[in-house]
PDB file of N, CA and C in Angstrom:
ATOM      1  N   UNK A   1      97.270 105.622 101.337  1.00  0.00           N
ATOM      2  CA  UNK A   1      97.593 106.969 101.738  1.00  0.00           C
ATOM      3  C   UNK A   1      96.464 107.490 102.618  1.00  0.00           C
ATOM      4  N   UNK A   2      96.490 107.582 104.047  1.00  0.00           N
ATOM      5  CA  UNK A   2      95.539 107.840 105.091  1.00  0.00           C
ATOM      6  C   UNK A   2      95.131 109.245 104.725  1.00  0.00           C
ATOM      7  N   UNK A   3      95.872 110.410 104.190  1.00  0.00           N
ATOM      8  CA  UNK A   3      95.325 111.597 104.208  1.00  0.00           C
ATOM      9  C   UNK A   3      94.988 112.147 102.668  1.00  0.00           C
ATOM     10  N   UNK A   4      95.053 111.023 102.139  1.00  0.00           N
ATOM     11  CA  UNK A   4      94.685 111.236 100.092  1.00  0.00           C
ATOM     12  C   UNK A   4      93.274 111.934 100.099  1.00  0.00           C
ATOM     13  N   UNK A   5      93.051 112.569  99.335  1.00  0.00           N
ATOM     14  CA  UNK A   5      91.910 113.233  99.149  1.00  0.00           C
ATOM     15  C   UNK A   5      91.236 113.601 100.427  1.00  0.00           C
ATOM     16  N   UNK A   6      92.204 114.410 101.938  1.00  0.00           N
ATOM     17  CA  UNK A   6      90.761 114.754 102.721  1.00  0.00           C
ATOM     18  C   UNK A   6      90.951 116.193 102.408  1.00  0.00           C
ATOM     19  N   UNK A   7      90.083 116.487 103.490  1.00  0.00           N
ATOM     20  CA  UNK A   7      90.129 118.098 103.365  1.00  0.00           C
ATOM     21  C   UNK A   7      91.731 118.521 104.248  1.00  0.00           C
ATOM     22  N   UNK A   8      91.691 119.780 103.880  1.00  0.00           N
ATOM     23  CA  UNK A   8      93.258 120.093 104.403  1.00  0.00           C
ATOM     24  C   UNK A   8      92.902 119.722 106.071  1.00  0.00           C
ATOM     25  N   UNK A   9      92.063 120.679 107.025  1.00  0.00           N
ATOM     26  CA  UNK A   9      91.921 120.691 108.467  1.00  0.00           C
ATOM     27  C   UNK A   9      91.618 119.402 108.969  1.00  0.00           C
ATOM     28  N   UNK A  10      91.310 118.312 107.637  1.00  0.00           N
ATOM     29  CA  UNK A  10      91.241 116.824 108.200  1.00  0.00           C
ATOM     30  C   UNK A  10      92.832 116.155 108.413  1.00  0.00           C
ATOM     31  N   UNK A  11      93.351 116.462 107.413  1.00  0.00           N
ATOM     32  CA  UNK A  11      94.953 116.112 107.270  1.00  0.00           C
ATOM     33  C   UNK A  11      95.633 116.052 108.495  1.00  0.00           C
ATOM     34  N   UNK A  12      95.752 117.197 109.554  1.00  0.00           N
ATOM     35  CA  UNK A  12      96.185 117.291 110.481  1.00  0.00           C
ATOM     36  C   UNK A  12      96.017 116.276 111.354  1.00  0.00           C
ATOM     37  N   UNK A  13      94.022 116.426 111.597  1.00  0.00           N
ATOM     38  CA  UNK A  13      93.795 115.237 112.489  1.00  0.00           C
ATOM     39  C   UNK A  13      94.108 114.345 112.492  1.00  0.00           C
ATOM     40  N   UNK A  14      94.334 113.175 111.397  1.00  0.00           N
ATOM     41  CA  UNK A  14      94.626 112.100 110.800  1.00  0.00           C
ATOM     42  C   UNK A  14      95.678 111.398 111.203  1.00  0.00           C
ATOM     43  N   UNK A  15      96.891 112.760 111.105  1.00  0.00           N
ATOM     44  CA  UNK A  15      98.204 112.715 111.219  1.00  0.00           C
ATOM     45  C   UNK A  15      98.276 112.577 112.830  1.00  0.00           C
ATOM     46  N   UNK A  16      97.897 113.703 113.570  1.00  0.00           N
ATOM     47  CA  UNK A  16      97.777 113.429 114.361  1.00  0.00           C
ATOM     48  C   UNK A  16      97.277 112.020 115.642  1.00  0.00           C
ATOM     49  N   UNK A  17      96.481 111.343 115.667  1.00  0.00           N
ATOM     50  CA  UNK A  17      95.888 110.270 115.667  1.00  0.00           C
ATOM     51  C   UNK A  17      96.988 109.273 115.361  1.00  0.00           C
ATOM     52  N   UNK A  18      97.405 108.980 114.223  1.00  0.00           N
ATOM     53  CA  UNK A  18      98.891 108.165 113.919  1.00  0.00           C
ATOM     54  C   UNK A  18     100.011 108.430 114.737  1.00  0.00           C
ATOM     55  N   UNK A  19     100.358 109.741 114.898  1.00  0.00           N
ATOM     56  CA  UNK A  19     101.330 110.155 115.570  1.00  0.00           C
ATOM     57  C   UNK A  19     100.919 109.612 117.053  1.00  0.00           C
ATOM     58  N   UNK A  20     100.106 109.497 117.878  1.00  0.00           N
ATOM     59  CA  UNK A  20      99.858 108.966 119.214  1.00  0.00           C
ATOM     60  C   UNK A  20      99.812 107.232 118.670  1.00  0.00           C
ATOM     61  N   UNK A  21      99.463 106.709 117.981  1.00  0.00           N
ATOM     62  CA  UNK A  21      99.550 105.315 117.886  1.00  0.00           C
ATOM     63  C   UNK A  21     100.873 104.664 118.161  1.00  0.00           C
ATOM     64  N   UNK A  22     101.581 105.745 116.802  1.00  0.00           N
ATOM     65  CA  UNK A  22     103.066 105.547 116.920  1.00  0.00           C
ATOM     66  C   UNK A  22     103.753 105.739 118.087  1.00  0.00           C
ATOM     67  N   UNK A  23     103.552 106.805 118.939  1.00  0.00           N
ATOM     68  CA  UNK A  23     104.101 106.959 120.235  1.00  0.00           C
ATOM     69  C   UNK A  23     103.563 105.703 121.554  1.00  0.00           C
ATOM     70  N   UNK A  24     102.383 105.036 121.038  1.00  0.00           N
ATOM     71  CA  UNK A  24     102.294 103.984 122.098  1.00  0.00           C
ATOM     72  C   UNK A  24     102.646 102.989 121.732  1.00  0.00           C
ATOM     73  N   UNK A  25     103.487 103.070 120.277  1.00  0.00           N
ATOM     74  CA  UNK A  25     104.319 101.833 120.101  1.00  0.00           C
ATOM     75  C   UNK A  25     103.575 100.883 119.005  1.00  0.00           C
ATOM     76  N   UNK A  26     102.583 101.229 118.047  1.00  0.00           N
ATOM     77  CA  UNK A  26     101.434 100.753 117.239  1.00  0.00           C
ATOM     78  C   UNK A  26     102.549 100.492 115.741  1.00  0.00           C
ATOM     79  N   UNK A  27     102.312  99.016 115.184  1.00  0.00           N
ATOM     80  CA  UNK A  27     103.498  99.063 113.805  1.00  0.00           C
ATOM     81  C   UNK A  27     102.570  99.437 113.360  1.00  0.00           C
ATOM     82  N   UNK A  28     102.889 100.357 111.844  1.00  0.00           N
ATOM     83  CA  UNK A  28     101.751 100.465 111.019  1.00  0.00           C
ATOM     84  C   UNK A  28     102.715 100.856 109.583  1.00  0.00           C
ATOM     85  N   UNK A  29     102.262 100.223 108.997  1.00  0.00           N
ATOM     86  CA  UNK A  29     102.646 100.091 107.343  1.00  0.00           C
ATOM     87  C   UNK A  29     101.842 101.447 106.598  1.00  0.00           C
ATOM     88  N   UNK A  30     102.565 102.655 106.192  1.00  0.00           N
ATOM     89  CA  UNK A  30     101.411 103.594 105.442  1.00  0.00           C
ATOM     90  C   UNK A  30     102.095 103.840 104.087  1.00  0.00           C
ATOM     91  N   UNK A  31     101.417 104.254 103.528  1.00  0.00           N
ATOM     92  CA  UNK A  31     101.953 104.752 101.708  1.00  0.00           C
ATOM     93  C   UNK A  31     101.764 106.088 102.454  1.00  0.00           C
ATOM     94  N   UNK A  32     103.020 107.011 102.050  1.00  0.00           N
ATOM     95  CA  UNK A  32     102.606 108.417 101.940  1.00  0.00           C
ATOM     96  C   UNK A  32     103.065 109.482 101.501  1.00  0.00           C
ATOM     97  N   UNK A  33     103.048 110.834 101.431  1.00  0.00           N
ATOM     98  CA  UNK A  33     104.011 111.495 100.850  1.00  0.00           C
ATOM     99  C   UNK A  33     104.232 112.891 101.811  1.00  0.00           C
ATOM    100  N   UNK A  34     103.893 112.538 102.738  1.00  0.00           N
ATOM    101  CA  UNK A  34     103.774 113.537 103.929  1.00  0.00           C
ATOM    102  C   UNK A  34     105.454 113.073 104.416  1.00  0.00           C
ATOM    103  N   UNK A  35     106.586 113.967 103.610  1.00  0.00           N
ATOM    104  CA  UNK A  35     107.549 113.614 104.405  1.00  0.00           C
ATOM    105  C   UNK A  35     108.023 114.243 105.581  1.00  0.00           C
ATOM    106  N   UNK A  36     107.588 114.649 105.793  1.00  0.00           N
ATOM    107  CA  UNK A  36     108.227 115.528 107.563  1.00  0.00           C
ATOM    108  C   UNK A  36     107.472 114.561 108.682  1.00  0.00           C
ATOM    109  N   UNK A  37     106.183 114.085 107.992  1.00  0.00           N
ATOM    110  CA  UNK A  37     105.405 113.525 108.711  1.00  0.00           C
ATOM    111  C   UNK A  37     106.237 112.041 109.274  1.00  0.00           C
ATOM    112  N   UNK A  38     106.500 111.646 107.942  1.00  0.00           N
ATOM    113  CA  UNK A  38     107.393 110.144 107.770  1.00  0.00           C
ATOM    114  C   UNK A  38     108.534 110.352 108.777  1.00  0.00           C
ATOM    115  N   UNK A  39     109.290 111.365 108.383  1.00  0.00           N
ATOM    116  CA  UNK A  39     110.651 111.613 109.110  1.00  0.00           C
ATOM    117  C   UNK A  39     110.372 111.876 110.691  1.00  0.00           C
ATOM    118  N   UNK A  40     109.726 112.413 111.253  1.00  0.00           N
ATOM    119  CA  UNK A  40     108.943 112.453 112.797  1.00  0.00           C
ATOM    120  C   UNK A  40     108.559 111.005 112.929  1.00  0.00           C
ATOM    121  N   UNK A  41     108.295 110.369 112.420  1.00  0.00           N
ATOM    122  CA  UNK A  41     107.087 108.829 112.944  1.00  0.00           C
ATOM    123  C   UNK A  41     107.754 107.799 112.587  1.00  0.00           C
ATOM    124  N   UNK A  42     108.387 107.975 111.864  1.00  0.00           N
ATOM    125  CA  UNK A  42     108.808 106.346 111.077  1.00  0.00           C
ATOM    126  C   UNK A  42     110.159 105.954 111.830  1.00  0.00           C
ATOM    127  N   UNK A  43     110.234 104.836 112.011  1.00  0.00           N
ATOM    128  CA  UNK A  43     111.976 104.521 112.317  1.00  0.00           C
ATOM    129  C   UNK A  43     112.105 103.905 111.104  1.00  0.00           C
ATOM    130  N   UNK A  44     111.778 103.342 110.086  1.00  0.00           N
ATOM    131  CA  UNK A  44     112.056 103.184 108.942  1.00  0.00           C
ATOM    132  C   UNK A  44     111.843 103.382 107.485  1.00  0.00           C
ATOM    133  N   UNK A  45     112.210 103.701 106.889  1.00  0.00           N
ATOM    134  CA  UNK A  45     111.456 104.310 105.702  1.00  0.00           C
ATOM    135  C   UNK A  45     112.014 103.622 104.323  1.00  0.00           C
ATOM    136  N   UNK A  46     110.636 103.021 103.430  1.00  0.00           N
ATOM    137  CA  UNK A  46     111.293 102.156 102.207  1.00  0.00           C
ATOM    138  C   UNK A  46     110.721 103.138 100.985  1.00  0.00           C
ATOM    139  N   UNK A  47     111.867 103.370 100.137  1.00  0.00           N
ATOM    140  CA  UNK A  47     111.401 104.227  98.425  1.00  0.00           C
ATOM    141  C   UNK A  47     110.989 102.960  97.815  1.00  0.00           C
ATOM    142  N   UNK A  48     110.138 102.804  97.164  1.00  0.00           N
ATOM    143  CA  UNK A  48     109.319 101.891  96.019  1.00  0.00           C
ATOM    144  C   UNK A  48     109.398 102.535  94.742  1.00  0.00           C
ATOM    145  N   UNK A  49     109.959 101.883  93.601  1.00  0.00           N
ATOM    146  CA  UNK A  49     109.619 102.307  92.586  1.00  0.00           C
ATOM    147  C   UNK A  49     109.325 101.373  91.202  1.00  0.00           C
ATOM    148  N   UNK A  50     107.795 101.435  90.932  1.00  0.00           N
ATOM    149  CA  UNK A  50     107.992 100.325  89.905  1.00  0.00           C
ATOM    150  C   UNK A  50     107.678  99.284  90.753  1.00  0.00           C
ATOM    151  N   UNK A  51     106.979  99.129  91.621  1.00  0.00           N
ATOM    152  CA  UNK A  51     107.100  97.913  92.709  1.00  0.00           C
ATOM    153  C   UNK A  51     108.237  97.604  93.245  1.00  0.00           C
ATOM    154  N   UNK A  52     109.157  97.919  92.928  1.00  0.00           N
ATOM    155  CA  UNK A  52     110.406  97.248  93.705  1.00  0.00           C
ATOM    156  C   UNK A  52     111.124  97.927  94.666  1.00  0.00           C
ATOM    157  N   UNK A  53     111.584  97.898  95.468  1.00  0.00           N
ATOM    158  CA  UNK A  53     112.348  98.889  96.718  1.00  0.00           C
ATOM    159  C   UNK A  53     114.033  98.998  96.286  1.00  0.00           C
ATOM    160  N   UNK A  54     113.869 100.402  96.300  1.00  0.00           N
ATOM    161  CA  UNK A  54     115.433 101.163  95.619  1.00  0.00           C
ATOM    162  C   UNK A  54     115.923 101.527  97.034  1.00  0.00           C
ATOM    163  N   UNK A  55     115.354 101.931  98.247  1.00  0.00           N
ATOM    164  CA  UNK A  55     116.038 102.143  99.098  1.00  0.00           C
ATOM    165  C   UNK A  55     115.241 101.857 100.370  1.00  0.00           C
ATOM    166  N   UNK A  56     116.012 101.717 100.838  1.00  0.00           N
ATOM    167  CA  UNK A  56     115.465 101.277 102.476  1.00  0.00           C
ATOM    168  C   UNK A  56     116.067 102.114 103.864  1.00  0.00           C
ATOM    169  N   UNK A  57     115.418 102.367 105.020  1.00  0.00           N
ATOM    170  CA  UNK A  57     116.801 102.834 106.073  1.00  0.00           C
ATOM    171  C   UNK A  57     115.926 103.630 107.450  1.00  0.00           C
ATOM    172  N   UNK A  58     116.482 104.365 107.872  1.00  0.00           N
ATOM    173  CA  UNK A  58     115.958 104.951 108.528  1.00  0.00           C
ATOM    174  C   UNK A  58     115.654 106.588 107.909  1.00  0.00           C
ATOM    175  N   UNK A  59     114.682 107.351 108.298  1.00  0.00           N
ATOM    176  CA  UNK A  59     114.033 108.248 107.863  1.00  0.00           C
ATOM    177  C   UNK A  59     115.111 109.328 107.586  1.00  0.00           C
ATOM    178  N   UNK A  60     116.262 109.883 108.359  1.00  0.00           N
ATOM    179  CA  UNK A  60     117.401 110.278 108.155  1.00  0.00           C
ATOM    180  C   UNK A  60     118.148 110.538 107.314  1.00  0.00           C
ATOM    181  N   UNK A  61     118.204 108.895 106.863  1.00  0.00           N
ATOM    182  CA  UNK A  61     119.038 108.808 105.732  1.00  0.00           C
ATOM    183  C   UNK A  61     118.447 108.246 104.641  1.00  0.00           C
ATOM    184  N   UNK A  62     117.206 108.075 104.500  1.00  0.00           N
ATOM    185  CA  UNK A  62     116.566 108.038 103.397  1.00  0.00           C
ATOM    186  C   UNK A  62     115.980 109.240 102.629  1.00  0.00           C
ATOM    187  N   UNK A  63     115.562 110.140 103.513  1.00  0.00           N
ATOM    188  CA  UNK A  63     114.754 111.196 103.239  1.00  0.00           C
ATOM    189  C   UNK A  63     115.818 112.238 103.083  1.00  0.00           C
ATOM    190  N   UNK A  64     116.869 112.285 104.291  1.00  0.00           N
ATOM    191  CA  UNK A  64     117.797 113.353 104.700  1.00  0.00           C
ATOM    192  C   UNK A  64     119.457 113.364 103.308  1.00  0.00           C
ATOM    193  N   UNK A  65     119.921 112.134 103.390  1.00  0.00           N
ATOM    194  CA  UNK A  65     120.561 112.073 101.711  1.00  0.00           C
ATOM    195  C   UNK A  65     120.345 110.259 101.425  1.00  0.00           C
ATOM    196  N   UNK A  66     119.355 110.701 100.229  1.00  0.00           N
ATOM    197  CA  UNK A  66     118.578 109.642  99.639  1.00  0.00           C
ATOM    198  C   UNK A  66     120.275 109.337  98.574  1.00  0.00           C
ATOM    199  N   UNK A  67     120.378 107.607  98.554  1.00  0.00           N
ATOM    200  CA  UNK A  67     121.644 107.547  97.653  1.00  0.00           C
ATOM    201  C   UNK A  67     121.003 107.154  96.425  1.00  0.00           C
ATOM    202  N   UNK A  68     119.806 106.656  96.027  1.00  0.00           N
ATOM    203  CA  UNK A  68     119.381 106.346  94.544  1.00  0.00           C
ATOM    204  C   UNK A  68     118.466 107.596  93.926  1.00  0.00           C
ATOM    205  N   UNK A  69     119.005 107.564  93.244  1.00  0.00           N
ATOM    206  CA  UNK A  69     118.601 108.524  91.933  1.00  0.00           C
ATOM    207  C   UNK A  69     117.026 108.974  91.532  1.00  0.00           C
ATOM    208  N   UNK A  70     116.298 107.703  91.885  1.00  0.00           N
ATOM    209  CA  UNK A  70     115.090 108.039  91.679  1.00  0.00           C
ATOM    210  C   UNK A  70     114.354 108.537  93.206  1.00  0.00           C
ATOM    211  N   UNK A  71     114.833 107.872  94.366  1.00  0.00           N
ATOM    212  CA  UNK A  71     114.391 108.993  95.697  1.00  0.00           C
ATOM    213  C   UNK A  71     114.973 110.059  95.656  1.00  0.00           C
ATOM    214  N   UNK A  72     115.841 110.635  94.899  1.00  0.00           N
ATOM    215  CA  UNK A  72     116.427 111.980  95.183  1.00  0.00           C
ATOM    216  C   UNK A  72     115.265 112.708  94.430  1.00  0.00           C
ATOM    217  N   UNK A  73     114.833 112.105  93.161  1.00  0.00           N
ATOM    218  CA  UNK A  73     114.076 113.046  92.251  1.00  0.00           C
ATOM    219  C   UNK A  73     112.648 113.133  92.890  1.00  0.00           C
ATOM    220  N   UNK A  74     112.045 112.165  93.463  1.00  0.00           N
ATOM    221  CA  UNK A  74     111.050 112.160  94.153  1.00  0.00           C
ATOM    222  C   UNK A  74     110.576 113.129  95.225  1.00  0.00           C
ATOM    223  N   UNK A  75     111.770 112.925  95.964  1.00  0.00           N
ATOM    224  CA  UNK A  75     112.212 113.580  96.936  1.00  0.00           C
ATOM    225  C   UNK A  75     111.890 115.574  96.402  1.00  0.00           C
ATOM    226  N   UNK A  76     112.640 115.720  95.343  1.00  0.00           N
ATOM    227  CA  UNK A  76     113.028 116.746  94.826  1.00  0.00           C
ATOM    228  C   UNK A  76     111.372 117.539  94.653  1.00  0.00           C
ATOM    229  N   UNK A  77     110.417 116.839  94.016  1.00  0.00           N
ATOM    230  CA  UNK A  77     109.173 116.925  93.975  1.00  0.00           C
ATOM    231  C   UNK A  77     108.743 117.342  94.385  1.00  0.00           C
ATOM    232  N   UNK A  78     108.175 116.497  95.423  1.00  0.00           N
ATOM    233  CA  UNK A  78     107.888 116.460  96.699  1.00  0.00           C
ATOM    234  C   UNK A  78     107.943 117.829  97.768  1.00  0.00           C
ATOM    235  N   UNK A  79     109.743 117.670  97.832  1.00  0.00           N
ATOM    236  CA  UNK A  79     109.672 118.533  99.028  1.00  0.00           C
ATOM    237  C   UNK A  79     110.087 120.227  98.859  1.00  0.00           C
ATOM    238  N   UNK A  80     110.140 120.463  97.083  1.00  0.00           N
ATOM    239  CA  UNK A  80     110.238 121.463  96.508  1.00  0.00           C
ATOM    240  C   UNK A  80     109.207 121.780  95.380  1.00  0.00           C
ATOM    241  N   UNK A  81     108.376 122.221  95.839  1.00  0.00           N
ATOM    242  CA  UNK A  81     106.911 122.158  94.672  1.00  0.00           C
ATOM    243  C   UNK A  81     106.672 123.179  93.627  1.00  0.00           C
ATOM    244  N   UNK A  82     108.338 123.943  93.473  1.00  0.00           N
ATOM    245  CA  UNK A  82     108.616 124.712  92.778  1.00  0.00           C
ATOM    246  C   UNK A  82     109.220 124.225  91.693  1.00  0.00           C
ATOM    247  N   UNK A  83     109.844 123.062  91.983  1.00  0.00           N
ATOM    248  CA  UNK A  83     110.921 122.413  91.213  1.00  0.00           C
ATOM    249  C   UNK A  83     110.443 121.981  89.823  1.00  0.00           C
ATOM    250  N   UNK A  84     111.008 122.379  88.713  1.00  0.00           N
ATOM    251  CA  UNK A  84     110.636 121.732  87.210  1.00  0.00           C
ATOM    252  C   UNK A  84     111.587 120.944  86.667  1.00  0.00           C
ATOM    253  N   UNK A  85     111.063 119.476  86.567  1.00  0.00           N
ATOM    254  CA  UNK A  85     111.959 118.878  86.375  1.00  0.00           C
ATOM    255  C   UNK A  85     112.461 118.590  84.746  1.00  0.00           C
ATOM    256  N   UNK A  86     113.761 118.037  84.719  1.00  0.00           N
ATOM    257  CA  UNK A  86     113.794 118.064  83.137  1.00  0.00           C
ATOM    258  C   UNK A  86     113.046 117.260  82.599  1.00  0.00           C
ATOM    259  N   UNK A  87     113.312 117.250  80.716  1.00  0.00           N
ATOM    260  CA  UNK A  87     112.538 116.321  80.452  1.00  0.00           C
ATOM    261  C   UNK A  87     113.067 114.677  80.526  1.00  0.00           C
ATOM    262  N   UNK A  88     114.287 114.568  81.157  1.00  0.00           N
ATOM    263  CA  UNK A  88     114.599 113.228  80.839  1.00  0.00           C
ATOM    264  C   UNK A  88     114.012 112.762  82.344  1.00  0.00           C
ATOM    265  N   UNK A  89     113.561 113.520  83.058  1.00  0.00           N
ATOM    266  CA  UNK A  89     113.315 113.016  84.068  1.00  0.00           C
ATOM    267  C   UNK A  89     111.745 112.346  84.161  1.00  0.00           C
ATOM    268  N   UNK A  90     111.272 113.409  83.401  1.00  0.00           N
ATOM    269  CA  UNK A  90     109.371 112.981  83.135  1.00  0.00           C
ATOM    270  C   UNK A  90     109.307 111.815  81.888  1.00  0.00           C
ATOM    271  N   UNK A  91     110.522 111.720  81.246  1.00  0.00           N
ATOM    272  CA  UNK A  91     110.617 110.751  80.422  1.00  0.00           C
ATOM    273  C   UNK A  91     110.748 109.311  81.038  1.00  0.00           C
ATOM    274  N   UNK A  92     111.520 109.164  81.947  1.00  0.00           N
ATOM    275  CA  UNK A  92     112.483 108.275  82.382  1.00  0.00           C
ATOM    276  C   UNK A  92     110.985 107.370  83.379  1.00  0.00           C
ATOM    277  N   UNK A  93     110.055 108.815  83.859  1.00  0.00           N
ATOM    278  CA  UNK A  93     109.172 108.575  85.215  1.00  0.00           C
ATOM    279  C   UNK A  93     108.137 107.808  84.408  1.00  0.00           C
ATOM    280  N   UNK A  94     107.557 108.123  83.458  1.00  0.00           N
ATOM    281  CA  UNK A  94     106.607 107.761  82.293  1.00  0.00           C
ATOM    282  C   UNK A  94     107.222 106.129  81.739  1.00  0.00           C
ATOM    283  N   UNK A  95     108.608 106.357  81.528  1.00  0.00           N
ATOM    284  CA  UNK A  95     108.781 104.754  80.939  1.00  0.00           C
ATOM    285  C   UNK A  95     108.699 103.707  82.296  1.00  0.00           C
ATOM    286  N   UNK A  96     109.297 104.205  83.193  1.00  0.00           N
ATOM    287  CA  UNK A  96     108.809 103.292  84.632  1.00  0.00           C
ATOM    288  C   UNK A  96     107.069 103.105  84.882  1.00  0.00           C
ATOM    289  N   UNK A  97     106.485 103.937  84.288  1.00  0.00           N
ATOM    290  CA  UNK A  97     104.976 103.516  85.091  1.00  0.00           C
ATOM    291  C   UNK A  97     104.783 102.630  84.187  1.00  0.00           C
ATOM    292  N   UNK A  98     105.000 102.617  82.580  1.00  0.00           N
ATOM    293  CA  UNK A  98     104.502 102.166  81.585  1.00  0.00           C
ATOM    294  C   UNK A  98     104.836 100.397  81.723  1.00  0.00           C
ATOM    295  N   UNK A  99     106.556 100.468  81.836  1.00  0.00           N
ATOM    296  CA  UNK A  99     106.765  98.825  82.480  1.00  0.00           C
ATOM    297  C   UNK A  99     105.754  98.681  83.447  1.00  0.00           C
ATOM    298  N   UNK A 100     105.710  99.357  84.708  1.00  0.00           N
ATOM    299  CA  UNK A 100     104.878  98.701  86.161  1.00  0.00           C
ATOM    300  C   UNK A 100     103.406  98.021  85.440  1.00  0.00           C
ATOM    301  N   UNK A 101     103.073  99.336  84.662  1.00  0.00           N
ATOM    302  CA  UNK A 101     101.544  98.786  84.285  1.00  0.00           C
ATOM    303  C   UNK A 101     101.441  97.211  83.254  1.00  0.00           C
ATOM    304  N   UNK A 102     102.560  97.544  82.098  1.00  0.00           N
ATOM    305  CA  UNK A 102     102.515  96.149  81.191  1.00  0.00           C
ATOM    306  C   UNK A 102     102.951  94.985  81.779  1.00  0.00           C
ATOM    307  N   UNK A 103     103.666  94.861  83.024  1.00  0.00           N
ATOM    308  CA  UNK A 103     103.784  93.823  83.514  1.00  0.00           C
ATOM    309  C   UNK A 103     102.894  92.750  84.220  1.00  0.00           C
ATOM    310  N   UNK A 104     101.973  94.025  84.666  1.00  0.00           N
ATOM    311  CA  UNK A 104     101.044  92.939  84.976  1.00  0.00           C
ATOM    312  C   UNK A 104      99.509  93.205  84.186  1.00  0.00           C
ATOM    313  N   UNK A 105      99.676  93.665  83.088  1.00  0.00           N
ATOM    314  CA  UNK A 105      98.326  93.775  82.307  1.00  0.00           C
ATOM    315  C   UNK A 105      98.140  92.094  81.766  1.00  0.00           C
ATOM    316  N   UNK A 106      96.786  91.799  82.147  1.00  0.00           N
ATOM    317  CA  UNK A 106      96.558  90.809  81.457  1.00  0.00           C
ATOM    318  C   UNK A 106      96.767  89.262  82.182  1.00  0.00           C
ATOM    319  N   UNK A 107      96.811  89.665  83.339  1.00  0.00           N
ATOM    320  CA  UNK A 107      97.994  88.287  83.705  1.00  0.00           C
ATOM    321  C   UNK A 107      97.035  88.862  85.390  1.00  0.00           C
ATOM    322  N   UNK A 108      96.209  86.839  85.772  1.00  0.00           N
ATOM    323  CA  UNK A 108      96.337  86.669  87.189  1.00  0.00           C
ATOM    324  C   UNK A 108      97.246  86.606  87.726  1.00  0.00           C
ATOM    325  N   UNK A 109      97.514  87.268  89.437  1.00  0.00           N
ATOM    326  CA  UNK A 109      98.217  87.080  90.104  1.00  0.00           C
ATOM    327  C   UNK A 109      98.735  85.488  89.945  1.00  0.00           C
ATOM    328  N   UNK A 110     100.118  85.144  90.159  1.00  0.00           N
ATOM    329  CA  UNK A 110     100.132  83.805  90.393  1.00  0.00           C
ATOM    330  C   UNK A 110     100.302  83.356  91.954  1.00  0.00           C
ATOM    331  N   UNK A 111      99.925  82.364  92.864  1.00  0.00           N
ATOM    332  CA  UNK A 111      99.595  82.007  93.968  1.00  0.00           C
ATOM    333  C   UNK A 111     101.069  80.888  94.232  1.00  0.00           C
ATOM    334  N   UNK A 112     101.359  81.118  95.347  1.00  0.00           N
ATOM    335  CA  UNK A 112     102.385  79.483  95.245  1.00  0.00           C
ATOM    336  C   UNK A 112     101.380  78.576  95.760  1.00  0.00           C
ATOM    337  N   UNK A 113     101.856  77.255  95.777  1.00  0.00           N
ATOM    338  CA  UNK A 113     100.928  75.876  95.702  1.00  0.00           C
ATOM    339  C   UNK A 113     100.264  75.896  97.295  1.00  0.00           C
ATOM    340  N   UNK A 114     101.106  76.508  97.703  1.00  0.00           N
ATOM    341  CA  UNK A 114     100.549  76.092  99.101  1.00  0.00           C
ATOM    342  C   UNK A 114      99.130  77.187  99.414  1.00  0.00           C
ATOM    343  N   UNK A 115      99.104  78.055  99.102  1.00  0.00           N
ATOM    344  CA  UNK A 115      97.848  78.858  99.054  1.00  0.00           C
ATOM    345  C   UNK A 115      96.515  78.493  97.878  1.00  0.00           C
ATOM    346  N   UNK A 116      97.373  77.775  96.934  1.00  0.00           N
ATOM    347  CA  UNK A 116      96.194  77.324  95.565  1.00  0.00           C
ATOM    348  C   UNK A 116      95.511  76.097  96.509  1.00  0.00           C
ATOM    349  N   UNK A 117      96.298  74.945  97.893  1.00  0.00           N
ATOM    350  CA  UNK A 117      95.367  73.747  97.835  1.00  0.00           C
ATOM    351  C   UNK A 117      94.796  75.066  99.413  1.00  0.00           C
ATOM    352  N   UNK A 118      94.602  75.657  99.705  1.00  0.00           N
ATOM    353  CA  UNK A 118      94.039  75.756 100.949  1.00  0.00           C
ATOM    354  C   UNK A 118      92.611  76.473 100.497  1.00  0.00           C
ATOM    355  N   UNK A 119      91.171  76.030 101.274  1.00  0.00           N
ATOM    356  CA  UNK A 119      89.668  76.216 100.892  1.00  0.00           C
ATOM    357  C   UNK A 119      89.628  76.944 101.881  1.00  0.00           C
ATOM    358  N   UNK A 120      88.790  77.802 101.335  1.00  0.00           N
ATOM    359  CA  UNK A 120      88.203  78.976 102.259  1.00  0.00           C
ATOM    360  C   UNK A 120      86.634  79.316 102.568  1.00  0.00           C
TER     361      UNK A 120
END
């Protein structure tokens, strides 16, 4: 997330700066939650949840009507910071982090073979 923890009058710049990359045609992969930002810059936009991708598309129709359940609520968050959500929803959000995290507690990445014989 390029603008996580700056100061607000840094945020802009940041954004800005990306926004000319993007306009000279620069790919760039970002985590973020700046959605107006996303929806201006991105021609594509992927929801992650849990590691796994629930939706994919263009910024439009991901952001504009999200069809899975958990980008709508995200979404809802997000782009309404008024919004209180129920409790099955903070329930539901809590049992998803809890899988993400136990899945990989405890456990090296595993490598396929072809990266385990190559020396570096």
């Amino acid at each position: 997330e390029p603008t996580s923890a700056l100061d607000p009058e840094l945020v802009g710049d940041v954004l800005s700066v990306m926004r000319r990359l993007a306009s000279e045609g620069m790919t760039m992969i970002v985590v973020t939650h700046e959605m107006a930002f996303a929806r201006e810059v991105a021609d594509r936009v992927i929801f992650m949840d849990g590691g796994v991708i629930v939706e994919e598309g263009h910024p439009d129709q991901v952001i504009g009507d999200p069809q899975h359940q958990r980008t709508r609520t995200f979404l809802r968050r997000v782009l309404d910071p008024t919004h209180v959500d129920s409790d099955g929803d903070e329930v539901e959000r809590r049992r998803r982090a809890d899988e993400a995290r136990d899945a990989g507690a405890g456990r090296e990445p595993e490598l396929p073979d072809s990266v385990k014989r190559q020396r570096f």
